[in-house]
PDB file of N, CA and C in Angstrom:
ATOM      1  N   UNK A   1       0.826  -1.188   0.000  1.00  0.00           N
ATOM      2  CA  UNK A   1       0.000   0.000   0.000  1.00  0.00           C
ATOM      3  C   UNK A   1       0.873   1.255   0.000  1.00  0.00           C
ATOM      4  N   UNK A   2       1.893   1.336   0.606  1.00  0.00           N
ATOM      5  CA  UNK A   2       2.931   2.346   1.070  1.00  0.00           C
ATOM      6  C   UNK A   2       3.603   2.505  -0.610  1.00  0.00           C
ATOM      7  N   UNK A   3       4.046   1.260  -0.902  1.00  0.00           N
ATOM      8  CA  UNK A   3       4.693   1.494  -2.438  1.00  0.00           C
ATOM      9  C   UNK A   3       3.652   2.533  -3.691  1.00  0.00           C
ATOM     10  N   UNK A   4       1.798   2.169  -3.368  1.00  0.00           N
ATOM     11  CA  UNK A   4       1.111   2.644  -4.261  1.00  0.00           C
ATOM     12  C   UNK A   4       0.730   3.923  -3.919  1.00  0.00           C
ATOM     13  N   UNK A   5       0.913   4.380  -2.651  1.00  0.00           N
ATOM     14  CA  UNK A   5       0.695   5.562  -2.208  1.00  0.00           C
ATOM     15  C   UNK A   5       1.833   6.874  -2.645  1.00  0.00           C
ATOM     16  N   UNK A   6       3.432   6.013  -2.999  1.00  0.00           N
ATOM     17  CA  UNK A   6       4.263   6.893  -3.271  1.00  0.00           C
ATOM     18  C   UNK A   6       4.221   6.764  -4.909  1.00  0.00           C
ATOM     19  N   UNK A   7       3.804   6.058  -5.433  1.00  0.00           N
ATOM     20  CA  UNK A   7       3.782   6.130  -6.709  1.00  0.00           C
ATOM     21  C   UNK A   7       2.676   7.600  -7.409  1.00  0.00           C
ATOM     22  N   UNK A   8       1.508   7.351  -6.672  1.00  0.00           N
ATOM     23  CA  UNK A   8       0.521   7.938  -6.830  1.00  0.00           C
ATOM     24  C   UNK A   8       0.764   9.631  -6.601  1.00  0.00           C
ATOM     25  N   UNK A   9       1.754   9.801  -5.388  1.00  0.00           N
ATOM     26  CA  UNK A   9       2.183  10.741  -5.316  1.00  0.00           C
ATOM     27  C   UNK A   9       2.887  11.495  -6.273  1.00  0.00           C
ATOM     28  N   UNK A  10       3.688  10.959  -6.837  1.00  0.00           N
ATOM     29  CA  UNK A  10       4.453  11.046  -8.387  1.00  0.00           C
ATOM     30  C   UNK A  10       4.105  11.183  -9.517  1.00  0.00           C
ATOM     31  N   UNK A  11       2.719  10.746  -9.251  1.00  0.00           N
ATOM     32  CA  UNK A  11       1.777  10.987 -10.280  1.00  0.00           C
ATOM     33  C   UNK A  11       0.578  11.659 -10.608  1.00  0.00           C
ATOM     34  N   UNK A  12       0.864  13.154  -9.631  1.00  0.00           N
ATOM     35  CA  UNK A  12      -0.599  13.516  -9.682  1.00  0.00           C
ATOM     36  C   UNK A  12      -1.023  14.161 -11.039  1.00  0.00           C
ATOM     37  N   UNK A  13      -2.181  14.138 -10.519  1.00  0.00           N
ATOM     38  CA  UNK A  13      -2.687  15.422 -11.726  1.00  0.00           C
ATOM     39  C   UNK A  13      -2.725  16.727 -11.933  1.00  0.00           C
ATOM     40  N   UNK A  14      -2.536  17.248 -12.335  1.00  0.00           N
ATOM     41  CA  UNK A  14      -2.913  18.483 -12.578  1.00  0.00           C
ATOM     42  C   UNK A  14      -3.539  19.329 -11.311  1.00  0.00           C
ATOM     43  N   UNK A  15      -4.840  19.043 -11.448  1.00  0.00           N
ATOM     44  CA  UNK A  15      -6.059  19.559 -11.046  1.00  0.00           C
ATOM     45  C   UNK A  15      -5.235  18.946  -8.925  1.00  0.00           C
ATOM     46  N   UNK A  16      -4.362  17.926  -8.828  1.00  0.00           N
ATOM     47  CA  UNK A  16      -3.840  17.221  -7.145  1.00  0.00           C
ATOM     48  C   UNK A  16      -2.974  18.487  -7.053  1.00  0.00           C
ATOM     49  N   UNK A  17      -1.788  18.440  -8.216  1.00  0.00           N
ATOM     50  CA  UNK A  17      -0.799  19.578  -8.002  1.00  0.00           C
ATOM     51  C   UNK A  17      -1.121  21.003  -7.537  1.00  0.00           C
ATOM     52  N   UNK A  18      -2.225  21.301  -8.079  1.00  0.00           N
ATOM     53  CA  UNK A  18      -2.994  22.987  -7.889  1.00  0.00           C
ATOM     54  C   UNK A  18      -3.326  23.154  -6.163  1.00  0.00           C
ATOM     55  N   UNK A  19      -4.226  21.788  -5.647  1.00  0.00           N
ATOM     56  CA  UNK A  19      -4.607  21.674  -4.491  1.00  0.00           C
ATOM     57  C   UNK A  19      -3.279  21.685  -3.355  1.00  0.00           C
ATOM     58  N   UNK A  20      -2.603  20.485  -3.950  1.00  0.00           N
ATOM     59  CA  UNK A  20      -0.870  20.159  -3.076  1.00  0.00           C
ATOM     60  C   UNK A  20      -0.553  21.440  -3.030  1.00  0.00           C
ATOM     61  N   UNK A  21      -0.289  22.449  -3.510  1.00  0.00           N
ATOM     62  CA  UNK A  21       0.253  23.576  -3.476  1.00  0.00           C
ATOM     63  C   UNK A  21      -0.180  24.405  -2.549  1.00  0.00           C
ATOM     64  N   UNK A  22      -1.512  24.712  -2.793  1.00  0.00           N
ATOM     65  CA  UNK A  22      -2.795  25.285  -2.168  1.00  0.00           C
ATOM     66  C   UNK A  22      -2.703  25.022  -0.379  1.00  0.00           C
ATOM     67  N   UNK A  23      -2.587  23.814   0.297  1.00  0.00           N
ATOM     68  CA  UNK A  23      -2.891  23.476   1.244  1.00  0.00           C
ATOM     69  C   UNK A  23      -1.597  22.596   2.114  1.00  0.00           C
ATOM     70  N   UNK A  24      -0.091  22.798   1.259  1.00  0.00           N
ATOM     71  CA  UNK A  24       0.632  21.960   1.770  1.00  0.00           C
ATOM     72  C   UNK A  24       1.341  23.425   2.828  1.00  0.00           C
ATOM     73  N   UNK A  25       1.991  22.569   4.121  1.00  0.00           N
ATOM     74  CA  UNK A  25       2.872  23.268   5.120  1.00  0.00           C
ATOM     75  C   UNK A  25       1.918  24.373   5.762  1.00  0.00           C
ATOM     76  N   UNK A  26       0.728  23.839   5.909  1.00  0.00           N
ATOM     77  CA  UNK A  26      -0.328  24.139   6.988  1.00  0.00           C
ATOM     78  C   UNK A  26      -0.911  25.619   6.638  1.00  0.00           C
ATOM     79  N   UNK A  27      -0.504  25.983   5.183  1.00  0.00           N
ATOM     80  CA  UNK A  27      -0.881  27.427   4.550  1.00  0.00           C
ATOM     81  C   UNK A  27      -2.494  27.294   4.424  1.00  0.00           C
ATOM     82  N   UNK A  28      -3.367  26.235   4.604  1.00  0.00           N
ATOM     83  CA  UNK A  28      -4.545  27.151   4.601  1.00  0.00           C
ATOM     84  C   UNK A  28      -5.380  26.333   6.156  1.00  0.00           C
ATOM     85  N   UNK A  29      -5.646  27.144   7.105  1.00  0.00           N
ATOM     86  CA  UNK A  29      -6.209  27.467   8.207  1.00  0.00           C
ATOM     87  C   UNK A  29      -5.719  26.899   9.096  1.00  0.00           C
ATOM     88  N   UNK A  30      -4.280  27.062   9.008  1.00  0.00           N
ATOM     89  CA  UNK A  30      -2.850  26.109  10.046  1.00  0.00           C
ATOM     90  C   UNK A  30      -3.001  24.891  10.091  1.00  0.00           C
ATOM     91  N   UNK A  31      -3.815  24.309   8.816  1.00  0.00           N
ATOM     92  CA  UNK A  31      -4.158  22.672   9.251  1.00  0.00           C
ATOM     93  C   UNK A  31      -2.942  22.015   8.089  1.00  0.00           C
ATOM     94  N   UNK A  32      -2.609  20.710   8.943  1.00  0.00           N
ATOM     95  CA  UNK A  32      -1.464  19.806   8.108  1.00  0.00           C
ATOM     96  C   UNK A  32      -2.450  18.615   7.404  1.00  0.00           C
ATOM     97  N   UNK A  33      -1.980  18.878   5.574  1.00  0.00           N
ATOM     98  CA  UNK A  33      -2.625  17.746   5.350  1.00  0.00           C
ATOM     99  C   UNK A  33      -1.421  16.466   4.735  1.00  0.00           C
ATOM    100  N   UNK A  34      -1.687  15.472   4.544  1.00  0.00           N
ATOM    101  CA  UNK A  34      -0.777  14.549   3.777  1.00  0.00           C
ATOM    102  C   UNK A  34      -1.477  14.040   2.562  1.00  0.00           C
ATOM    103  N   UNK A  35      -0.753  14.146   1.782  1.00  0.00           N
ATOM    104  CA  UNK A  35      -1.317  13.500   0.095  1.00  0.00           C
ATOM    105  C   UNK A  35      -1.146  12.349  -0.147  1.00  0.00           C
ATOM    106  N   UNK A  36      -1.964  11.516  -0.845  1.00  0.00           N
ATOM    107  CA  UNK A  36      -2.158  10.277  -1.427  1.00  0.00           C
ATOM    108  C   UNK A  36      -1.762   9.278  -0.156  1.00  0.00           C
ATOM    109  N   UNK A  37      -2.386   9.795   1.621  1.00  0.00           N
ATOM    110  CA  UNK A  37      -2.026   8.781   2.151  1.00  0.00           C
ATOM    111  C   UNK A  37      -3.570   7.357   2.422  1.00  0.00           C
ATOM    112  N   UNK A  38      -2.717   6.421   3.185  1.00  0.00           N
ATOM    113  CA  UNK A  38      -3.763   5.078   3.217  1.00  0.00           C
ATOM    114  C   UNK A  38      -4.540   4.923   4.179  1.00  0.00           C
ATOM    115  N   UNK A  39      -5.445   5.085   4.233  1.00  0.00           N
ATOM    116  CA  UNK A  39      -6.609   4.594   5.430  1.00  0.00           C
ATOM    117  C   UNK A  39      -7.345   3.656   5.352  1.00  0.00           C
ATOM    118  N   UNK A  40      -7.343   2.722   6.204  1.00  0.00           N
ATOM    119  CA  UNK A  40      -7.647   1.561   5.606  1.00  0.00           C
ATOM    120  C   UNK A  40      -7.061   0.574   4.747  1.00  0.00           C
ATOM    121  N   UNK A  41      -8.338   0.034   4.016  1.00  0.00           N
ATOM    122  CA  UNK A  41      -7.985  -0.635   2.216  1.00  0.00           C
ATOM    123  C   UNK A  41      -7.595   0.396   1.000  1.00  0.00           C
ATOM    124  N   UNK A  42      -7.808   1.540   1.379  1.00  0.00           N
ATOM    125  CA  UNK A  42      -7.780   3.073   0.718  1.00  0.00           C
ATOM    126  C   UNK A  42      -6.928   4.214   0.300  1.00  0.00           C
ATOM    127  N   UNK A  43      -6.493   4.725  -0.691  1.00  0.00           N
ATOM    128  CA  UNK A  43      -5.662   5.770  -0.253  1.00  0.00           C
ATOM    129  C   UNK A  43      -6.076   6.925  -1.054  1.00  0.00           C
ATOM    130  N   UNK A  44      -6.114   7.637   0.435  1.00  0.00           N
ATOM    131  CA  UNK A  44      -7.205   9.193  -0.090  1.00  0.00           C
ATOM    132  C   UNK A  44      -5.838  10.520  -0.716  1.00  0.00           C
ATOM    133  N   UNK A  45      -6.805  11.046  -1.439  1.00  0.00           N
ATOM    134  CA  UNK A  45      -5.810  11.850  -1.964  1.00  0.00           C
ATOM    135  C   UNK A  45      -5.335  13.000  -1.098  1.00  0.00           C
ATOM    136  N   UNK A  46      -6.281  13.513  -0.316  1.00  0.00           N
ATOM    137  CA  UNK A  46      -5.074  14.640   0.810  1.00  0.00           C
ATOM    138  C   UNK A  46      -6.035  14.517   1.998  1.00  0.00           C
ATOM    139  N   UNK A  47      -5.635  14.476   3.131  1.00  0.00           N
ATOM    140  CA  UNK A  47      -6.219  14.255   4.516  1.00  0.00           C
ATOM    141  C   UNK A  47      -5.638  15.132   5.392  1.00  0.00           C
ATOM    142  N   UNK A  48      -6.195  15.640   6.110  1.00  0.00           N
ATOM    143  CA  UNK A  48      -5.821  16.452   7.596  1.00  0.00           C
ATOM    144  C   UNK A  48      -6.316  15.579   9.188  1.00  0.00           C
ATOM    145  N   UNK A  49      -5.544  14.717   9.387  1.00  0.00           N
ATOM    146  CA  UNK A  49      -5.700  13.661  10.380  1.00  0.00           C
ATOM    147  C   UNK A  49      -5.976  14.698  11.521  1.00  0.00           C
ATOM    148  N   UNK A  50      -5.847  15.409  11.820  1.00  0.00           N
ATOM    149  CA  UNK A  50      -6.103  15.904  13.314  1.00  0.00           C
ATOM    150  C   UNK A  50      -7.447  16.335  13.108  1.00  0.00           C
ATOM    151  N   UNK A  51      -8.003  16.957  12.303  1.00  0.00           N
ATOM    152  CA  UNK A  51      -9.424  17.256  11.936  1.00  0.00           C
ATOM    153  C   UNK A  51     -10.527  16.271  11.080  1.00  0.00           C
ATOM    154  N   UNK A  52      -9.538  15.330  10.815  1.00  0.00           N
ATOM    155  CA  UNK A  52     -10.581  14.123   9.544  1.00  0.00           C
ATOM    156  C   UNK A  52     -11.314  14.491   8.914  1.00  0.00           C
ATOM    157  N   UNK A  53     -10.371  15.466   8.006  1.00  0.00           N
ATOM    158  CA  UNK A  53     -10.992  15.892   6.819  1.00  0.00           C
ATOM    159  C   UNK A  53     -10.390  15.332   5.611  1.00  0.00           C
ATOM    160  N   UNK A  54     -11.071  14.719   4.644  1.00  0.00           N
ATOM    161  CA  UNK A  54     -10.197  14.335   3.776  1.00  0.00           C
ATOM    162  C   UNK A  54     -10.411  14.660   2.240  1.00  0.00           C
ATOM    163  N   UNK A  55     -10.177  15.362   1.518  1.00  0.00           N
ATOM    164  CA  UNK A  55     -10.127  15.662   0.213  1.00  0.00           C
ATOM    165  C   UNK A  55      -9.894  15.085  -0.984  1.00  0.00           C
ATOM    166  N   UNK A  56     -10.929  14.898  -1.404  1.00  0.00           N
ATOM    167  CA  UNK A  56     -10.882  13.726  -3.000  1.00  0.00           C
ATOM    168  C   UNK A  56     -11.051  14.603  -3.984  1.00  0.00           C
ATOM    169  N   UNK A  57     -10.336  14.715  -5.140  1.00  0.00           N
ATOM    170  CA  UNK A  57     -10.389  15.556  -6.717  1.00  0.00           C
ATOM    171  C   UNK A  57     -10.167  14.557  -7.428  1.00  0.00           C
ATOM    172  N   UNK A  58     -11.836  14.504  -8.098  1.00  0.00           N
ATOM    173  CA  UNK A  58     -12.125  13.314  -8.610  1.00  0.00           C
ATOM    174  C   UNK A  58     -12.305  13.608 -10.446  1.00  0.00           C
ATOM    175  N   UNK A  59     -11.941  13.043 -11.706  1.00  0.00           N
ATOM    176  CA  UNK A  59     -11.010  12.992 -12.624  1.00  0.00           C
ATOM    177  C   UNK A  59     -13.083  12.385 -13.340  1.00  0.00           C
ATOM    178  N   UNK A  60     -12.568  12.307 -14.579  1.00  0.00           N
ATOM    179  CA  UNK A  60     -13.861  11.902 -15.463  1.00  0.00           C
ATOM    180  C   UNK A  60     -13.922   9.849 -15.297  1.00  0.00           C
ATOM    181  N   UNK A  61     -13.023   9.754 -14.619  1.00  0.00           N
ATOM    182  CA  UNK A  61     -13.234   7.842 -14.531  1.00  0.00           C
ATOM    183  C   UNK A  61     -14.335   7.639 -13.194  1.00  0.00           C
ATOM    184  N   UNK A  62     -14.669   9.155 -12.463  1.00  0.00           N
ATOM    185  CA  UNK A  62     -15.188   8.811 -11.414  1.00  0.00           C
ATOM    186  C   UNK A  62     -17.046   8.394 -11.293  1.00  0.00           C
ATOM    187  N   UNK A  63     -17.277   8.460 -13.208  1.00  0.00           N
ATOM    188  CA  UNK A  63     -18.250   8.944 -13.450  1.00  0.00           C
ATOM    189  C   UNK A  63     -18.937   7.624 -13.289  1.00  0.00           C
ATOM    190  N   UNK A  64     -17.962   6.519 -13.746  1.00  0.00           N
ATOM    191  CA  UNK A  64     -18.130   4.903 -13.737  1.00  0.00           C
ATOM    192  C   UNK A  64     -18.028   4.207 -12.380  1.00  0.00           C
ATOM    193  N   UNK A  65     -17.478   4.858 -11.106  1.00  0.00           N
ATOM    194  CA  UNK A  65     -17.185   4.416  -9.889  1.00  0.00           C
ATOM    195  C   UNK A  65     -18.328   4.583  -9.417  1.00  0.00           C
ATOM    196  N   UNK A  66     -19.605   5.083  -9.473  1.00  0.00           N
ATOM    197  CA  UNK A  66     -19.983   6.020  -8.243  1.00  0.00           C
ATOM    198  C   UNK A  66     -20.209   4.884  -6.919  1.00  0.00           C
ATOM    199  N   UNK A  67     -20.198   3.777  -7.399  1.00  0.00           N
ATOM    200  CA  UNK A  67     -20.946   2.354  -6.529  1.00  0.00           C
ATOM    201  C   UNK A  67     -19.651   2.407  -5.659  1.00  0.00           C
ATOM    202  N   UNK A  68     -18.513   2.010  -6.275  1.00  0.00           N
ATOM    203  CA  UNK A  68     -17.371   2.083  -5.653  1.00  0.00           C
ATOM    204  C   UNK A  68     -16.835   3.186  -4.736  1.00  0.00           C
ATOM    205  N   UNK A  69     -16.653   4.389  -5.003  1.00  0.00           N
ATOM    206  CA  UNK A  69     -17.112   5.946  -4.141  1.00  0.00           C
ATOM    207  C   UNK A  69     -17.794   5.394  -3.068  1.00  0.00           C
ATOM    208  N   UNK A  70     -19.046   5.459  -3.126  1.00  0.00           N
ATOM    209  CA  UNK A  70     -20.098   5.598  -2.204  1.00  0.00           C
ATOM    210  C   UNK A  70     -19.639   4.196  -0.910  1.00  0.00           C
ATOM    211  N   UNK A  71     -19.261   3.306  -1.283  1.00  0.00           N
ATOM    212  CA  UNK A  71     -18.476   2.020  -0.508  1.00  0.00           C
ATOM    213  C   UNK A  71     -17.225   2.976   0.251  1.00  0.00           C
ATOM    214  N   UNK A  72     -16.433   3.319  -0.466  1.00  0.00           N
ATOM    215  CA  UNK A  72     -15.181   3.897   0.396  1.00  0.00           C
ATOM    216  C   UNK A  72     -16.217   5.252   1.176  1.00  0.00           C
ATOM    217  N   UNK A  73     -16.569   5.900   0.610  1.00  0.00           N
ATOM    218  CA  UNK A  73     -16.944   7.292   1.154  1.00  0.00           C
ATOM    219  C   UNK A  73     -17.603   6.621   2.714  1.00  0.00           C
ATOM    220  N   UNK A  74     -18.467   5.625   2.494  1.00  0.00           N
ATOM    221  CA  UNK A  74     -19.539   4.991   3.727  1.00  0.00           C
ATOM    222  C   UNK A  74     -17.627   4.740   4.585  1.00  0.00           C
ATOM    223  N   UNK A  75     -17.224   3.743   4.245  1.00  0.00           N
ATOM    224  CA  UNK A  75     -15.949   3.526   5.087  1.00  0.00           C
ATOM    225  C   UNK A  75     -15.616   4.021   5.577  1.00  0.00           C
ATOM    226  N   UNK A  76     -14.613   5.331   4.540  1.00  0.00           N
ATOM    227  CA  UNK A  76     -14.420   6.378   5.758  1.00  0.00           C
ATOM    228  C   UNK A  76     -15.307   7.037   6.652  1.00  0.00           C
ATOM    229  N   UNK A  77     -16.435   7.700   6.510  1.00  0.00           N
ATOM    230  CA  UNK A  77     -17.170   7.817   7.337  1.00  0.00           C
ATOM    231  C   UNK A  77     -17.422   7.745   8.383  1.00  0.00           C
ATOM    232  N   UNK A  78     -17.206   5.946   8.504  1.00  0.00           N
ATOM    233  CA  UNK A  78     -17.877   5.158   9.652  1.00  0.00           C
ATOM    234  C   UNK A  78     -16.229   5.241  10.214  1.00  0.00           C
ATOM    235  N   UNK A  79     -15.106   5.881   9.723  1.00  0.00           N
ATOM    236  CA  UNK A  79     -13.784   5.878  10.726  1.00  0.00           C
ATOM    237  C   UNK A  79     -14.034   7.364  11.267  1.00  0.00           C
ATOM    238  N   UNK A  80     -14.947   8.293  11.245  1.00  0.00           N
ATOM    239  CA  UNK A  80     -14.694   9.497  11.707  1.00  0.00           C
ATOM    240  C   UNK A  80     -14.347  10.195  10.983  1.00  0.00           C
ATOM    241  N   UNK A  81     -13.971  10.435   9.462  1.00  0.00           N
ATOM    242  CA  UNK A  81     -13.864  11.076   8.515  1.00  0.00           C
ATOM    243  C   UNK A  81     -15.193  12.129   7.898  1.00  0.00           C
ATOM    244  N   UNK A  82     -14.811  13.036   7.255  1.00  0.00           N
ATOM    245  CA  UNK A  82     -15.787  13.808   6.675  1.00  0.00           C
ATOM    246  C   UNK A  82     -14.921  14.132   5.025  1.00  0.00           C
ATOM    247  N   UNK A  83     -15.751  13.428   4.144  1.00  0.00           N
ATOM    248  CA  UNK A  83     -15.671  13.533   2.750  1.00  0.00           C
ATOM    249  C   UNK A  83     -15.989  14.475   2.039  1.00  0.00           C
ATOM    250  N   UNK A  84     -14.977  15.544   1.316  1.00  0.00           N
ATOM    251  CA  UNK A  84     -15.470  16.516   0.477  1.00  0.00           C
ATOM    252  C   UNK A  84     -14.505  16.146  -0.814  1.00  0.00           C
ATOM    253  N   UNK A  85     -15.455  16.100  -2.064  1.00  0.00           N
ATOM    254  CA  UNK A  85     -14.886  15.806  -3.551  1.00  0.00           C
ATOM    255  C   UNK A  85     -15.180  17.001  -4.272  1.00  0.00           C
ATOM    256  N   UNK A  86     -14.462  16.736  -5.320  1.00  0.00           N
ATOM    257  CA  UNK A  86     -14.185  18.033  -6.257  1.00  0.00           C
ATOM    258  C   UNK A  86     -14.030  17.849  -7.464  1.00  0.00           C
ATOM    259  N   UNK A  87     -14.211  18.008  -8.989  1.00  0.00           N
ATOM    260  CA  UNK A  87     -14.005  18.140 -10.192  1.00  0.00           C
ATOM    261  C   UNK A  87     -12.463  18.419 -10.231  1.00  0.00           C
ATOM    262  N   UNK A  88     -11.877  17.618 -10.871  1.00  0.00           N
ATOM    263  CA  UNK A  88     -10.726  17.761 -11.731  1.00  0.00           C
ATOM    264  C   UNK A  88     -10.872  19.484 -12.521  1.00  0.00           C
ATOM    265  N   UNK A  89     -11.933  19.908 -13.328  1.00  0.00           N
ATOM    266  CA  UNK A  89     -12.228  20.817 -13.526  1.00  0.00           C
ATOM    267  C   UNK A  89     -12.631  21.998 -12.603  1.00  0.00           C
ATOM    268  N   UNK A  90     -13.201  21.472 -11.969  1.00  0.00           N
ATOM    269  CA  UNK A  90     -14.022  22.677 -10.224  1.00  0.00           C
ATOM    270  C   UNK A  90     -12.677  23.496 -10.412  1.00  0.00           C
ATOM    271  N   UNK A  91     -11.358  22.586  -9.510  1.00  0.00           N
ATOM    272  CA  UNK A  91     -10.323  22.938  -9.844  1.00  0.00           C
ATOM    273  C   UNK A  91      -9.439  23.600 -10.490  1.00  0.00           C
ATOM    274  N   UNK A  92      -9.446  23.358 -11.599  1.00  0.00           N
ATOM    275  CA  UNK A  92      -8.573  23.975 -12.401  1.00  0.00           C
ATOM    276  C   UNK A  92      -9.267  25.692 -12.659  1.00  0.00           C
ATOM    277  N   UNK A  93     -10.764  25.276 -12.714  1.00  0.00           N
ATOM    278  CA  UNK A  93     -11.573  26.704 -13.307  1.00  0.00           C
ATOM    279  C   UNK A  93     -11.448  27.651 -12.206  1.00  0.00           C
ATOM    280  N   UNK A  94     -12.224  27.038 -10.961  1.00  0.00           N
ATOM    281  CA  UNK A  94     -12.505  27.500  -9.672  1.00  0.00           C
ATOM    282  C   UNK A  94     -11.442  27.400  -8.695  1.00  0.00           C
ATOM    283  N   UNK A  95     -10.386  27.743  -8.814  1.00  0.00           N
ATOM    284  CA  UNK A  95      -9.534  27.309  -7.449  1.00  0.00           C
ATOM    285  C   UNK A  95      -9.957  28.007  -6.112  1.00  0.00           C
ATOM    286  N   UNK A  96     -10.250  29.184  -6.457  1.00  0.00           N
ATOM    287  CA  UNK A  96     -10.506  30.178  -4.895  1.00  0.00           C
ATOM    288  C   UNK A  96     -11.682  29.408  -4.677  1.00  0.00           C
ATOM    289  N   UNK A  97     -12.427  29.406  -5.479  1.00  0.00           N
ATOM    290  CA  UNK A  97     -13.696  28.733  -4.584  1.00  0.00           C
ATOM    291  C   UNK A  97     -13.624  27.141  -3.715  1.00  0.00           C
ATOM    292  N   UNK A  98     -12.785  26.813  -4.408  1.00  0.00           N
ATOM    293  CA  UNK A  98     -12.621  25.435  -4.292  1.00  0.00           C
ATOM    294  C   UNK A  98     -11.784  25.244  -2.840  1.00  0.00           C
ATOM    295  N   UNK A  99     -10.772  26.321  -2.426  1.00  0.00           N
ATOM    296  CA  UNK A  99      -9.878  26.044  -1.639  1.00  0.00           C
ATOM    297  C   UNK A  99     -10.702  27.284  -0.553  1.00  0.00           C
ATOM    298  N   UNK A 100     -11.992  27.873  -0.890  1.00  0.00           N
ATOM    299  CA  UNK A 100     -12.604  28.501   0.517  1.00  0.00           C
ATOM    300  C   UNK A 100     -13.474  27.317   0.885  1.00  0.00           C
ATOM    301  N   UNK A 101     -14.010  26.574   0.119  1.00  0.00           N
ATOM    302  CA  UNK A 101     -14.664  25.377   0.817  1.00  0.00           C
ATOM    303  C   UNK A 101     -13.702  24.576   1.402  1.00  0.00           C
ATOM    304  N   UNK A 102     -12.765  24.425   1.241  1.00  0.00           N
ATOM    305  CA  UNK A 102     -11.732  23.535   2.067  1.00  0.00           C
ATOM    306  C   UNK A 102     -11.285  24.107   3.359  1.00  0.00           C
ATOM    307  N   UNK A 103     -11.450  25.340   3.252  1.00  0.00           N
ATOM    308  CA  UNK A 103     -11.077  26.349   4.516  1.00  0.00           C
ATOM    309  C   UNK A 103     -12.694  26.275   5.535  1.00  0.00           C
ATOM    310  N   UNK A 104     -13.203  26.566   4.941  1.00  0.00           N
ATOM    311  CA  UNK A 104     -14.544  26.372   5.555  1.00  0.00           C
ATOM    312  C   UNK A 104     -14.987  25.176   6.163  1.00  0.00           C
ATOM    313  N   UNK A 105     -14.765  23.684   5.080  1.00  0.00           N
ATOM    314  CA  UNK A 105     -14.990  22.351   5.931  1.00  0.00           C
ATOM    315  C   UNK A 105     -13.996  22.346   7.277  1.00  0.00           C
ATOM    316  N   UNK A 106     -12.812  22.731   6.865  1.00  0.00           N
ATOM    317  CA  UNK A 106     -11.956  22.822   8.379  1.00  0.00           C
ATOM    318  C   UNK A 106     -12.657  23.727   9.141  1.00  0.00           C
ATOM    319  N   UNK A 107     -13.094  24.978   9.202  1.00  0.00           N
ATOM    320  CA  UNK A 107     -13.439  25.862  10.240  1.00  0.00           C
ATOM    321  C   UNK A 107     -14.302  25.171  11.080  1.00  0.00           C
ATOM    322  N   UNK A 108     -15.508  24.136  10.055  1.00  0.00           N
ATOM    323  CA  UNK A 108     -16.177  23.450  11.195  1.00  0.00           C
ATOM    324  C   UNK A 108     -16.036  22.855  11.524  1.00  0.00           C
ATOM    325  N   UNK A 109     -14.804  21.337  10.941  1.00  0.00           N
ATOM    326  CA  UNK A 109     -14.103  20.201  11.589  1.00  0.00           C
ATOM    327  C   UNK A 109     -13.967  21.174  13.303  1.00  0.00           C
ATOM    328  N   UNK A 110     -12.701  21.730  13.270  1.00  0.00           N
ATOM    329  CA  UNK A 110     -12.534  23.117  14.268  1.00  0.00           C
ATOM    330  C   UNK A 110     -13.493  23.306  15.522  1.00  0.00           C
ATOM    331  N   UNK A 111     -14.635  23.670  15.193  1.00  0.00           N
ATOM    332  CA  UNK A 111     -15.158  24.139  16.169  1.00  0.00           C
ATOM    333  C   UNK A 111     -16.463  22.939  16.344  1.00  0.00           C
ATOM    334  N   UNK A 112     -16.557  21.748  15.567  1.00  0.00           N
ATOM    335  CA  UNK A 112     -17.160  20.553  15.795  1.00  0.00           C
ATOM    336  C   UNK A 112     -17.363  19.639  16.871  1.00  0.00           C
ATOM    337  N   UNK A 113     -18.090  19.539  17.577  1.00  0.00           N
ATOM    338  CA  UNK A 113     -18.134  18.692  18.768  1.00  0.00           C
ATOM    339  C   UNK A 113     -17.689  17.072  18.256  1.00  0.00           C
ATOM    340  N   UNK A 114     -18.088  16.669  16.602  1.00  0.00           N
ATOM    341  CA  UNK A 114     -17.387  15.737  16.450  1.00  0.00           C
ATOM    342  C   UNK A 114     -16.872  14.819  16.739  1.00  0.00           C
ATOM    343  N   UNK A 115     -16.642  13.498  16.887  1.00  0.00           N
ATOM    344  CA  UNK A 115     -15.291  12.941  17.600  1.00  0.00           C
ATOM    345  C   UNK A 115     -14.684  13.082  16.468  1.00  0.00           C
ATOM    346  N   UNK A 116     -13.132  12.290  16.540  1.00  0.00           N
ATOM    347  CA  UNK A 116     -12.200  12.732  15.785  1.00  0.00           C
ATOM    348  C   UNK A 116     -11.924  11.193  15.347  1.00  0.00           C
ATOM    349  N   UNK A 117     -11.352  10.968  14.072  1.00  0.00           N
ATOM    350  CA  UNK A 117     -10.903   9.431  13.753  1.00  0.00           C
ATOM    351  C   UNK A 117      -9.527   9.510  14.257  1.00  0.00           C
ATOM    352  N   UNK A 118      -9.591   7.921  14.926  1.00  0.00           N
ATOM    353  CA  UNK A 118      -8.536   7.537  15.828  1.00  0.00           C
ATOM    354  C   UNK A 118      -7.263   6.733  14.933  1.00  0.00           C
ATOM    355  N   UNK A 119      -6.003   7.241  14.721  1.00  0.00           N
ATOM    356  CA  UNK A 119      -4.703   7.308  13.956  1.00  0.00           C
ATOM    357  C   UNK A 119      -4.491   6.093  13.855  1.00  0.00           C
TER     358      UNK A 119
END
């Protein structure tokens, strides 16, 4: 899993690179996220473990998954996670918007009574 997680890393897209940039070294709302790491059977594309937030930018193959999605999305879930996805496009078109909703899902991770998923 560790080998496909660093591969994946090496391989982002476009639309991962814009976000990686966006949110790496705790630049948006002091939160640390990690990219393409594994939870579970899974490996999500950027996560903020102290808040369990995890960020999916999802590509035109996602159009054929949704059965598959909705299985991981329930998964994480049920670990204490909170799932927010995004257009490959959202992205590229929308970045400010895209990265105030990411600021925003943290503000309420933040001030969430929540529990938190356990590491």
């Amino acid at each position: 899993m560790k080998d496909q997680a660093r591969q994946l890393r090496k391989q982002q897209t476009d639309a991962e690179k814009v976000i990686w940039y966006a949110i790496r070294n705790r630049s948006i709302a002091g939160s640390k996220f990690r990219r393409q790491h594994a939870i579970g059977p899974y490996i999500v594309d950027f996560v903020c473990m102290e808040l369990g937030l995890i960020v999916e930018i999802d590509g035109g193959q996602h159009n054929d998954r949704q059965d598959y999605d909705a299985k991981r999305t329930s998964f994480l879930e049920s670990k204490g996670y909170h799932v927010i996805r995004f257009w490959n496009d959202e992205v590229l078109k929308d970045r400010e918007r895209v990265l105030a909703e990411i600021y925003r899902q943290l503000e309420l991770r933040k001030h969430s009574p929540s529990p938190q998923p356990s590491p």
